[in-house]
Protein backbone atom coordinates (compact mmCIF):
# COMPACT_ATOMS: atom_id res chain seq x y z
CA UNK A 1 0.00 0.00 0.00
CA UNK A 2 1.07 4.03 -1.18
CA UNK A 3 1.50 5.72 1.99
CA UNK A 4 -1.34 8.22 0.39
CA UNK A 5 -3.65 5.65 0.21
CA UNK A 6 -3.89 5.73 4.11
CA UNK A 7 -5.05 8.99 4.01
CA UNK A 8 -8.49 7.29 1.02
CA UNK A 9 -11.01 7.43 3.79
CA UNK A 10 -10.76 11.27 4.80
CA UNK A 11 -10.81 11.51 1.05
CA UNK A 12 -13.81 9.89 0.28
CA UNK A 13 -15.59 11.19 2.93
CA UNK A 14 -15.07 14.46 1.98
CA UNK A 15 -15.80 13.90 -1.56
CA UNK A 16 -18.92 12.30 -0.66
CA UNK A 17 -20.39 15.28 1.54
CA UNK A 18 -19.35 17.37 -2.01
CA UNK A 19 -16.61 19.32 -0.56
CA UNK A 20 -13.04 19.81 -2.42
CA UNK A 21 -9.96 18.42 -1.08
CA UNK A 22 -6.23 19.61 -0.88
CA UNK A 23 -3.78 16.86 -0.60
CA UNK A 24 -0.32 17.37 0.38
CA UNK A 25 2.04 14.26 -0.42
CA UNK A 26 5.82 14.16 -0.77
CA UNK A 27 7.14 12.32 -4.43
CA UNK A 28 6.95 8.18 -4.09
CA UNK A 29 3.55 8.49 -1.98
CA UNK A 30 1.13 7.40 -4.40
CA UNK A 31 -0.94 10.27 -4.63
CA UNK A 32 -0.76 10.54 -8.32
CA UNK A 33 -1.04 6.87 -8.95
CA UNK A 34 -3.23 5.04 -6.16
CA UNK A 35 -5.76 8.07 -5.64
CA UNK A 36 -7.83 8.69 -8.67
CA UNK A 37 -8.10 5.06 -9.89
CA UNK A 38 -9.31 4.26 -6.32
CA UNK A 39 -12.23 7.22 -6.59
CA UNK A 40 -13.17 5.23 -9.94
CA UNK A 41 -16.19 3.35 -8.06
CA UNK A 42 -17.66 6.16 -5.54
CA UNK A 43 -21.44 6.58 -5.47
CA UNK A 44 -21.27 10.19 -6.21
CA UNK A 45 -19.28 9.59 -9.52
CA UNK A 46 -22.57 7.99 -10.79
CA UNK A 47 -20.86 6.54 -13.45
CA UNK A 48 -18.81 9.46 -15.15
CA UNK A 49 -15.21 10.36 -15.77
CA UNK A 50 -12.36 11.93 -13.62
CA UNK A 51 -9.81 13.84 -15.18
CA UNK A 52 -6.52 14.35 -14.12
CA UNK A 53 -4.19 17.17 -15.11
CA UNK A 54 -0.90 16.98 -15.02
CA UNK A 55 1.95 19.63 -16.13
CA UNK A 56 4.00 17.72 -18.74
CA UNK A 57 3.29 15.21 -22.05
CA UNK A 58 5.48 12.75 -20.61
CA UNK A 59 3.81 12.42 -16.93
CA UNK A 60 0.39 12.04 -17.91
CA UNK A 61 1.24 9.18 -20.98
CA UNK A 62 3.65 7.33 -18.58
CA UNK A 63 0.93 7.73 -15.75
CA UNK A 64 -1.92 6.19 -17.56
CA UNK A 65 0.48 3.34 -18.66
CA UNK A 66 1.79 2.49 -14.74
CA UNK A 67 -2.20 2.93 -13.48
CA UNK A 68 -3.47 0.83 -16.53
CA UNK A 69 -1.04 -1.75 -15.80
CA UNK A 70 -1.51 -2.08 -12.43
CA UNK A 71 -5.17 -2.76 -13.47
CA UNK A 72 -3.87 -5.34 -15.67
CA UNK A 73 -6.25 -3.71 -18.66
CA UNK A 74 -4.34 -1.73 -21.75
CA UNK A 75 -4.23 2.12 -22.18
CA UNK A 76 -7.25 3.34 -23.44
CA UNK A 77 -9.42 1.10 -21.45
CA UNK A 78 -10.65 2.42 -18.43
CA UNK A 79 -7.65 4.53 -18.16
CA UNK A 80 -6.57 6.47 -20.91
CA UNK A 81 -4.57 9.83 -21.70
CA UNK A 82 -4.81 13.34 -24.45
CA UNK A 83 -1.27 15.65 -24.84
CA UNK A 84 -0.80 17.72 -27.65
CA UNK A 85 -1.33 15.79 -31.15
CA UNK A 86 -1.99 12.25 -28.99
CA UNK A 87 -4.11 10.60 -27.48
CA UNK A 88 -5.51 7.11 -26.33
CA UNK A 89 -8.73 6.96 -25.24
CA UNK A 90 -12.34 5.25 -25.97
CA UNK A 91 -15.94 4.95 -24.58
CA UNK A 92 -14.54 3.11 -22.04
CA UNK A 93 -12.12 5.70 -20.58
CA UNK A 94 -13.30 6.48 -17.04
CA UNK A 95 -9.82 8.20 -15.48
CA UNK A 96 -8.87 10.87 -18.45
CA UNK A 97 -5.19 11.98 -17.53
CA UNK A 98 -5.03 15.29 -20.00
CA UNK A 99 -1.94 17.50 -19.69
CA UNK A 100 -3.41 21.53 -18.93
CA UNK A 101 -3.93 23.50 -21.88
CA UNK A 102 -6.84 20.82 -22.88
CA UNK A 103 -8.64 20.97 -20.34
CA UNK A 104 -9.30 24.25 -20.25
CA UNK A 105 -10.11 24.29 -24.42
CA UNK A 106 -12.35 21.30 -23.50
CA UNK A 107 -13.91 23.53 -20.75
CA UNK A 108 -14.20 26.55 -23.54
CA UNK A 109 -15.93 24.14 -25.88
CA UNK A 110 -18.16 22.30 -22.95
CA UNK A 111 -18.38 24.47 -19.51
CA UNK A 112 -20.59 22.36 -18.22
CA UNK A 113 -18.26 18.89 -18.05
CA UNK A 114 -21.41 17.06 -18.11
CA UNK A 115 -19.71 13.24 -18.36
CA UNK A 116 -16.91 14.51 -15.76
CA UNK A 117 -17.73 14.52 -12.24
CA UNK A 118 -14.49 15.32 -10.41
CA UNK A 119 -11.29 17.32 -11.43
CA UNK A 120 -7.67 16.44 -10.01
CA UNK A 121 -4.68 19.74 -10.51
CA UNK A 122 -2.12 17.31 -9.87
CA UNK A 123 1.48 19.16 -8.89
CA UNK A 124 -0.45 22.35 -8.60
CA UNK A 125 2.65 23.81 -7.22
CA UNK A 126 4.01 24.34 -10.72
CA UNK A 127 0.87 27.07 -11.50
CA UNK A 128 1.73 27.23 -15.17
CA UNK A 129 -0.51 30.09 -16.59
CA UNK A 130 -2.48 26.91 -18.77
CA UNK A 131 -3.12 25.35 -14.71
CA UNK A 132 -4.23 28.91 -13.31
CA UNK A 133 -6.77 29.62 -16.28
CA UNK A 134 -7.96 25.97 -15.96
CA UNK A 135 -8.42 26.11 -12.17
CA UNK A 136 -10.03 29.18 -12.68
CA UNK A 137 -12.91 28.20 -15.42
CA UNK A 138 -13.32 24.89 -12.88
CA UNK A 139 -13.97 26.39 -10.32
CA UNK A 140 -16.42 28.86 -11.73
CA UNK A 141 -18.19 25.69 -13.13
CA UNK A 142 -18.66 24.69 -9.35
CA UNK A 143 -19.86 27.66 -8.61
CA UNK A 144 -22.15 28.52 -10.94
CA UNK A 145 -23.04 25.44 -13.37
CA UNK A 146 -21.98 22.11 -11.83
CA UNK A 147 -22.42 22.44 -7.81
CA UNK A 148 -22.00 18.71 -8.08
CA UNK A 149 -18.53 19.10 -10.06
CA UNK A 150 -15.55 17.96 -7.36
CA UNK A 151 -12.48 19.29 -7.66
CA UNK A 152 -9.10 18.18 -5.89
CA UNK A 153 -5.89 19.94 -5.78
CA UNK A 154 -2.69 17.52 -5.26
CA UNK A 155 0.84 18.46 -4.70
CA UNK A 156 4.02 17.98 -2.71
CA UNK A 157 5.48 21.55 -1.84
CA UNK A 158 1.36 23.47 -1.83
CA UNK A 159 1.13 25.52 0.58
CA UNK A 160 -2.26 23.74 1.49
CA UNK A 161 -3.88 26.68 3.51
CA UNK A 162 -4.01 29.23 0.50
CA UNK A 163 -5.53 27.22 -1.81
CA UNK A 164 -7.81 25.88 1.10
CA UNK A 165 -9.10 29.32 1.62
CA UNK A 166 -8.98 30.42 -1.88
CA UNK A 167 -11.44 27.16 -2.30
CA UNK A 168 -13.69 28.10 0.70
CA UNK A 169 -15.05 24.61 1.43
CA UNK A 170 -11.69 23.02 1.23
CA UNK A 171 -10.76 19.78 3.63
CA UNK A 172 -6.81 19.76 3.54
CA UNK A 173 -5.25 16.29 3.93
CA UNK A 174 -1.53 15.32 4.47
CA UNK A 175 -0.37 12.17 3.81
CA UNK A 176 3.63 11.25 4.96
CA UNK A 177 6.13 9.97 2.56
CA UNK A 178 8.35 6.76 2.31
CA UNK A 179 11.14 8.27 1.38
CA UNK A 180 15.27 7.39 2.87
CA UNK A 181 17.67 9.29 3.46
CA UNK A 182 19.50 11.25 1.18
CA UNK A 183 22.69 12.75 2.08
CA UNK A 184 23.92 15.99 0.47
CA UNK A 185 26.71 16.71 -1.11
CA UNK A 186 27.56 20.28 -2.68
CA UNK A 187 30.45 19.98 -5.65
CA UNK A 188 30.63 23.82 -6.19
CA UNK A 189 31.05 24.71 -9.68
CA UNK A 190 32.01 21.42 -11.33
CA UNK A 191 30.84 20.06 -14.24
CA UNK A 192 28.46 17.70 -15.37
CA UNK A 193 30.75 15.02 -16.94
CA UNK A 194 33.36 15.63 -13.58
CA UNK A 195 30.09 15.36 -11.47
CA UNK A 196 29.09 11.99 -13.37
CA UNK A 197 32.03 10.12 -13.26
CA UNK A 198 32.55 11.22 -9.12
CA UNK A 199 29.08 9.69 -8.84
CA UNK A 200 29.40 6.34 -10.72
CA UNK A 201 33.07 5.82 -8.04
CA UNK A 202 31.17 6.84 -5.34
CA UNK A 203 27.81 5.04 -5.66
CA UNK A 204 26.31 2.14 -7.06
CA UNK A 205 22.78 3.08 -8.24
CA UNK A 206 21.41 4.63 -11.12
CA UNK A 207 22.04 8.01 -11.85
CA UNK A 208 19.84 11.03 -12.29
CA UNK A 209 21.11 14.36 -13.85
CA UNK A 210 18.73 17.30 -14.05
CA UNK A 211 20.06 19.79 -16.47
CA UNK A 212 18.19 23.36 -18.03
CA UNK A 213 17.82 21.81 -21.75
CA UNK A 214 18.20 20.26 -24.58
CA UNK A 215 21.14 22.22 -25.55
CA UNK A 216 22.48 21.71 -22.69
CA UNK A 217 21.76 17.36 -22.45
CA UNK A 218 23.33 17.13 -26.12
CA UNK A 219 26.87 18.50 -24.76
CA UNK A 220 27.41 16.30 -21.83
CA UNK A 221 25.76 12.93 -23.03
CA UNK A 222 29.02 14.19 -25.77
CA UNK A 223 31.30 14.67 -23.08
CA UNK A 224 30.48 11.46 -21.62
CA UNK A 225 30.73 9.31 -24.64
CA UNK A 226 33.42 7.47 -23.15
CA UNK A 227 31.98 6.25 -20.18
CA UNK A 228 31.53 2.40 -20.60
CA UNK A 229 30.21 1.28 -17.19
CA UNK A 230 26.98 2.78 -17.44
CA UNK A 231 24.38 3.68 -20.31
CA UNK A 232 24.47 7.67 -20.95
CA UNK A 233 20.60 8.10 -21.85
CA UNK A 234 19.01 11.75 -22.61
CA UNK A 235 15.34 12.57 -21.31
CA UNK A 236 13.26 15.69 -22.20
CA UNK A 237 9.89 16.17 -23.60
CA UNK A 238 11.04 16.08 -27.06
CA UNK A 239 12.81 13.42 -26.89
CA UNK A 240 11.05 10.29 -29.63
CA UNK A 241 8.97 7.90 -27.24
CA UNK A 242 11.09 4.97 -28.18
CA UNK A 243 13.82 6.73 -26.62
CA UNK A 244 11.99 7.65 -23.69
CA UNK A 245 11.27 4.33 -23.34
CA UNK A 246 15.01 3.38 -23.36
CA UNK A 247 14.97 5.27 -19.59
CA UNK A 248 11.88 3.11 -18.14
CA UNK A 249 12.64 -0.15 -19.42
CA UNK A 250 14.81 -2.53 -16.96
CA UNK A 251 18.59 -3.31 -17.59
CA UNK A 252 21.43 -5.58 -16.12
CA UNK A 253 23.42 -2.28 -16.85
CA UNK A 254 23.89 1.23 -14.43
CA UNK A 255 21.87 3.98 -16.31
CA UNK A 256 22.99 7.93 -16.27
CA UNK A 257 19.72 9.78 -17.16
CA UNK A 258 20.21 13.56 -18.18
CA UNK A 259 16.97 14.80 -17.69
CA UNK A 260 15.44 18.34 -17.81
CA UNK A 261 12.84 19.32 -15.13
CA UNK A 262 10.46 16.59 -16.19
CA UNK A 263 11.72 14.03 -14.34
CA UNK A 264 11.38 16.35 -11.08
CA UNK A 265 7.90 15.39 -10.48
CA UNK A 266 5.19 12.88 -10.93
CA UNK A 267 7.82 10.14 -13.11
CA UNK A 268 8.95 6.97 -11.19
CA UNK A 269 12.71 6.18 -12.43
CA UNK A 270 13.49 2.75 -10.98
CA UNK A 271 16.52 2.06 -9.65
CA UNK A 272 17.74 5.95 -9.12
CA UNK A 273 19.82 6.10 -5.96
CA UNK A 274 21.73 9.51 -6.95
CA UNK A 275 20.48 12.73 -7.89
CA UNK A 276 23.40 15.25 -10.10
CA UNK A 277 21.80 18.32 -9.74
CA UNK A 278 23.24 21.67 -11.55
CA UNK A 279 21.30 24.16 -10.07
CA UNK A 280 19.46 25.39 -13.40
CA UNK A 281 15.50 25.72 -14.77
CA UNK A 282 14.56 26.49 -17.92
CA UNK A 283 11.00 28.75 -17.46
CA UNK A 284 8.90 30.92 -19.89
CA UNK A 285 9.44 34.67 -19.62
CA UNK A 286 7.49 36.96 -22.01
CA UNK A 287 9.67 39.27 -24.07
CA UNK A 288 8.00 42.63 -24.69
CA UNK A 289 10.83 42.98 -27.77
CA UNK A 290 9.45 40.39 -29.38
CA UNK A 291 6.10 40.37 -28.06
CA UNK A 292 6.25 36.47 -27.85
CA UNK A 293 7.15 34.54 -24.97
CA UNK A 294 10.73 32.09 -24.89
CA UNK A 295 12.65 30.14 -22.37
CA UNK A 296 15.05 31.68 -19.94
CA UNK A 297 17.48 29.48 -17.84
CA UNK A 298 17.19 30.61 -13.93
CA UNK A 299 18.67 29.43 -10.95
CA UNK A 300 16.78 26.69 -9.15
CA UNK A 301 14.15 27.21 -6.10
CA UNK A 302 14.88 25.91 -2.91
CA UNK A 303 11.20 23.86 -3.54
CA UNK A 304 12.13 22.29 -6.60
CA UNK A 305 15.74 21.71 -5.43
CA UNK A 306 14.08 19.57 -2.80
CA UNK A 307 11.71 17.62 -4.86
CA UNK A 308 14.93 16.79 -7.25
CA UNK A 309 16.92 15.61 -4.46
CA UNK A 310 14.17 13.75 -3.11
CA UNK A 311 14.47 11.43 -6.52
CA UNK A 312 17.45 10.15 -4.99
CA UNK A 313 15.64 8.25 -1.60
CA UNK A 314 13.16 6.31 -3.52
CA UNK A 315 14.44 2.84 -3.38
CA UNK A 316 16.69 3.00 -0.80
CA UNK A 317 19.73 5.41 1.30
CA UNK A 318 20.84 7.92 -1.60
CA UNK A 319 22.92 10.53 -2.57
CA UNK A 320 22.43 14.09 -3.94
CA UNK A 321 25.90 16.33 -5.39
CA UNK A 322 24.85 19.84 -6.01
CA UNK A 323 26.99 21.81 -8.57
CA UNK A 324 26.75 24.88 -6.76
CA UNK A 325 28.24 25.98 -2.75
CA UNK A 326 26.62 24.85 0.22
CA UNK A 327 26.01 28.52 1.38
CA UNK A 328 24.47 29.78 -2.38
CA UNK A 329 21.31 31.72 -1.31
CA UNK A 330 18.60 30.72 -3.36
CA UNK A 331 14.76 31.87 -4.44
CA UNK A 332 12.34 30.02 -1.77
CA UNK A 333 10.06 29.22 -4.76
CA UNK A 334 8.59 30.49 -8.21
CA UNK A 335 6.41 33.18 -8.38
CA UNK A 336 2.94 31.82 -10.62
CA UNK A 337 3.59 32.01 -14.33
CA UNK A 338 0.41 34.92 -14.56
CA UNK A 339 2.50 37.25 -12.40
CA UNK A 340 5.13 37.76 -14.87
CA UNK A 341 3.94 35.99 -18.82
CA UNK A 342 2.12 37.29 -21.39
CA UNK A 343 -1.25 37.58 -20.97
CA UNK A 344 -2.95 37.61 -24.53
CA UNK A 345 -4.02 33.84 -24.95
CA UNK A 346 -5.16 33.90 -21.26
CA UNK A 347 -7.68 37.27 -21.90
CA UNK A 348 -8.51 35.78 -25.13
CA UNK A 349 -9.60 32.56 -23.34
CA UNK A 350 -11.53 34.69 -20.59
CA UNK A 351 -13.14 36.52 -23.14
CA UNK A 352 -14.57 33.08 -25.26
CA UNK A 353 -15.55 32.38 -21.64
CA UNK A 354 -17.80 35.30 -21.08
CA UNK A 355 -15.45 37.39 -18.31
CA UNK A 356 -14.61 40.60 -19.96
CA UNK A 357 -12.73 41.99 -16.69
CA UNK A 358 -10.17 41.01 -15.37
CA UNK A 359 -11.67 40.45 -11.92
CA UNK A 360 -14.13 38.01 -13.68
CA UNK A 361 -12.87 34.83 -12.50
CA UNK A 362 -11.92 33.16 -9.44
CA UNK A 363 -7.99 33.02 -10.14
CA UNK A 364 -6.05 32.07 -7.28
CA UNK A 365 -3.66 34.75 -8.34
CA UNK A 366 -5.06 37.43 -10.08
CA UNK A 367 -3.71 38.86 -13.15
CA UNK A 368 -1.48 41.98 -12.65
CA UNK A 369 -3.50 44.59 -14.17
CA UNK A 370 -0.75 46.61 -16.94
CA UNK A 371 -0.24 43.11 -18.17
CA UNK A 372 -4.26 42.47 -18.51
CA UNK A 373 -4.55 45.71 -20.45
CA UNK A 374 -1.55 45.39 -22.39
CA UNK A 375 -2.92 42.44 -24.04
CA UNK A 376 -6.27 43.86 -23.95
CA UNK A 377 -5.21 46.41 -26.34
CA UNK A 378 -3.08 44.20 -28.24
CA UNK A 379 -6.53 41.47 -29.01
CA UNK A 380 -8.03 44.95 -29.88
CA UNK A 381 -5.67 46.06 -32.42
CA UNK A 382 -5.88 42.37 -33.89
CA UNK A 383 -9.54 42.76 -34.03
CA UNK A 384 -10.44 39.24 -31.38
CA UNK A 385 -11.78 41.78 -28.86
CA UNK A 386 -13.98 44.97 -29.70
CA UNK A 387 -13.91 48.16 -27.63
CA UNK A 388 -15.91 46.93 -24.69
CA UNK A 389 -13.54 43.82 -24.06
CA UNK A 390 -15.97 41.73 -25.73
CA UNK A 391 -14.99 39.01 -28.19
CA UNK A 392 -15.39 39.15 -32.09
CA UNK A 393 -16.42 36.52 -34.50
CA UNK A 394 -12.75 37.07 -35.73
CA UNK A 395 -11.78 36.54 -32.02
CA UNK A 396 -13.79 33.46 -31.83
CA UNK A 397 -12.22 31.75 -34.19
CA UNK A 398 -8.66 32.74 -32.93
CA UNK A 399 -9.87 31.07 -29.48
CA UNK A 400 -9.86 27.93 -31.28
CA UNK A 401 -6.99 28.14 -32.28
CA UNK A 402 -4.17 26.16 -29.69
CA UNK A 403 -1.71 29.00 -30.58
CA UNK A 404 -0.47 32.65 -29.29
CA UNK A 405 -3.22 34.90 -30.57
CA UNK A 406 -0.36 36.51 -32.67
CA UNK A 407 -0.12 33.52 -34.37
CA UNK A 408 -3.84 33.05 -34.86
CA UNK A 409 -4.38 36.32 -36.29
CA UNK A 410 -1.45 35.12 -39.18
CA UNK A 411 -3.15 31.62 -39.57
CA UNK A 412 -6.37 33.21 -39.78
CA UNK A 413 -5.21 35.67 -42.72
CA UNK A 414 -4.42 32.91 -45.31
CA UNK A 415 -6.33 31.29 -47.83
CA UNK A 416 -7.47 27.81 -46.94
CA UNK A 417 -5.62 24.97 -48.41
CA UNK A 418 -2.81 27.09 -49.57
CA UNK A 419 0.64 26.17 -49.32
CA UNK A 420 1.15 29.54 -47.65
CA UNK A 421 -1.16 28.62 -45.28
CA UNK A 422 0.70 25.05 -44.61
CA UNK A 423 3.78 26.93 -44.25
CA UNK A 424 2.46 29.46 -41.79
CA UNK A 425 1.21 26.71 -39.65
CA UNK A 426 4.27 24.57 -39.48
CA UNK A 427 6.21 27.74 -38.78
CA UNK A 428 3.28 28.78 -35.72
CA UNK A 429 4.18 25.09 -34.72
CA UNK A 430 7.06 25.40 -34.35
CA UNK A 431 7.33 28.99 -32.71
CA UNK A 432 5.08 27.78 -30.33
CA UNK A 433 6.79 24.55 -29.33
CA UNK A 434 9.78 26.80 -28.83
CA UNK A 435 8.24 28.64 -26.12
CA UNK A 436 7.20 25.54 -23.85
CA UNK A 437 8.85 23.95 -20.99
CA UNK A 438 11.20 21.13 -21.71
């Protein structure tokens, strides 16, 4: 039994008397995996679909495969999963793990959720600006449409008691961790490949290396083309599944995994007994030069520092070298992505919603206000929003599309079927597939 699963009978009890819970779990506690299926059968449920969010592509397909097996039924069964441009799911599908974005175009398209009767935020620490809109429209469906629509909020580093009182009729729930010990080591600035090869002397386990990026994967998985003790294997979101794969599947052989960020949270590698951390995140930052929104590498929070070394005490006693000084001060945590991104594609979405202000919605952060009207003006001048803040039939159909409203404007202005038009769209593909986390 998950520890979290302990913790199932506060759950359902709340869920039953139709309030919404907060759960607070460390990494390796089950709450991602054990919960939802487990809520599959309640009363209340009468028979419809949870969905569960999670952040990243790569979490919610490899979390519908460990929950499906552990059913013994396939993928696409009663558990099933939709990311961008995939998805495996049927008339069966009962647990719907969906990464953000779609839930809250599915929520555009259908506020009611009519066959969904309870909505999981897992890692809601994260508060991408896709998670914040989608909480948002949620819990405005509660509120106003669906009293009977549950929601549940799941993380490891939430600070429960905020989004408890943002919630109102919130029962907060901790469950304790299995985790071992993980001792701490801090390297200073030394690099990856030096880092690596300290770790595979001075442990025996597989090997986890969290680094900003692509970019950044490429050149040591180069430097460490020598090493012939251990399998050098890259993981970002990117990355072809079959090579993903490569990082799940078992092997006589020790395995050195240089991951991005997505293996910080809600991935089980087996066999990891050391964490290589360098101290780097790759987040979106809006660019008013370009008006678009990129990537900037940052140093690490002290939260996500945590839930990386954490990785490290799954299985057993671990070890955790950090390449930067045991005294570095660090930020405690990220500020929410709607404090400091864009705004456009989130006022765009509140206006297909129906909430011209920006006070509207229920957002657990509110929007800063310049940034609100900044994009306010910019839908304007595109023509998706008229003078009152109210959307177009030009904005409408820019709302459907899944890119930055700059790019639906362009998309929008070419002739159907043309091969300007194809090339317009692979080039908004691939602008916007620039811009997300890796």
């Amino acid at each position: 039994m998950f520890p979290a699963e302990e913790k199932l009978g506060e759950i359902r009890r709340a869920l039953a008397s139709n309030q919404t819970v907060v759960l607070t779990a460390p990494p390796g506690s089950g709450k991602t995996t054990a919960i939802p299926p487990a809520l599959l059968d309640e009363p209340w449920l009468a028979g419809r679909k949870i969905v569960l969010l999670e952040p990243r592509r790569l979490a919610a397909r490899n979390c519908a495969q460990y929950i499906a097996a552990r059913r013994g039924e396939p993928v696409g069964g009663t558990v099933g999963y939709r990311v961008r441009l995939e998805s495996k799911v049927s008339r069966a599908t009962r647990l719907e793990i969906v990464t953000e974005g779609l839930l809250a175009q599915r929520l555009l398209a259908d506020p009611e959720l009519a066959d969904t009767g309870l909505v999981i935020f897992d890692e809601f620490h994260e508060r991408a600006l896709a998670c914040d809109l989608a909480f948002a429209l949620a819990l405005e469906v509660r509120r106003a449409l669906r009293p009977d629509l549950r929601l549940m909020v799941m993380s490891a580093t939430l600070d429960a008691d905020d989004v408890a009182r943002h919630l109102g009729d919130a029962v907060s729930v901790h469950a304790e961790g299995r985790m071992y010990p993980v001792e701490t080591r801090y390297l200073g600035e030394t690099s990856v490949a030096a880092a690596v090869s300290r770790a595979l002397k001075e442990t025996d386990g597989d090997i986890l290396c969290f680094l900003p990026g692509e970019g950044e994967i490429r050149r040591a998985q180069a430097a460490l083309e020598n090493v012939r003790d251990a399998d050098v294997l890259p993981l970002y979101g990117a990355l072809p599944k079959t090579e993903q794969d490569r990082v799940f599947a078992s092997s006589p052989r020790r395995k050195v995994v240089l991951s991005t960020s997505i293996a910080e949270t809600s991935l089980t590698l087996p066999g990891i007994t050391c964490v290589i951390d360098t101290g780097l995140m790759r987040v979106p930052r809006f660019s008013p030069a370009t008006g678009m929104t990129g990537l900037a590498t940052l140093p690490l929070t002290e939260d996500r520092a945590e839930q990386r070394r954490g990785r490290a005490g799954r299985v057993r006693p671990g070890v955790c070298y950090r390449l930067w000084g045991a005294g570095e001060k660090r930020p405690a945590r990220m500020n929410p992505e709607i404090l400091e991104a864009d705004l456009c594609g989130l006022v765009l979405a509140s206006a297909a919603w129906g909430a011209v202000r920006r006070t509207d919605l229920p957002w657990m952060t509110p929007p800063p206000a310049a940034a609100w009207d900044r994009s306010a003006e910019l839908l304007e001048r595109l023509g998706a929003l008229d003078s009152a803040g109210r959307l177009t039939s030009r904005g409408t159909r820019m709302a459907r599309l899944p890119v930055h409203p700059r790019l639906a404007n362009m998309l929008l202005d070419w002739e159907p079927g043309s091969a300007d038009l194809q090339n317009a769209a692979l080039l908004a593909a691939i602008v916007e597939e620039g811009g997300r986390t890796p």
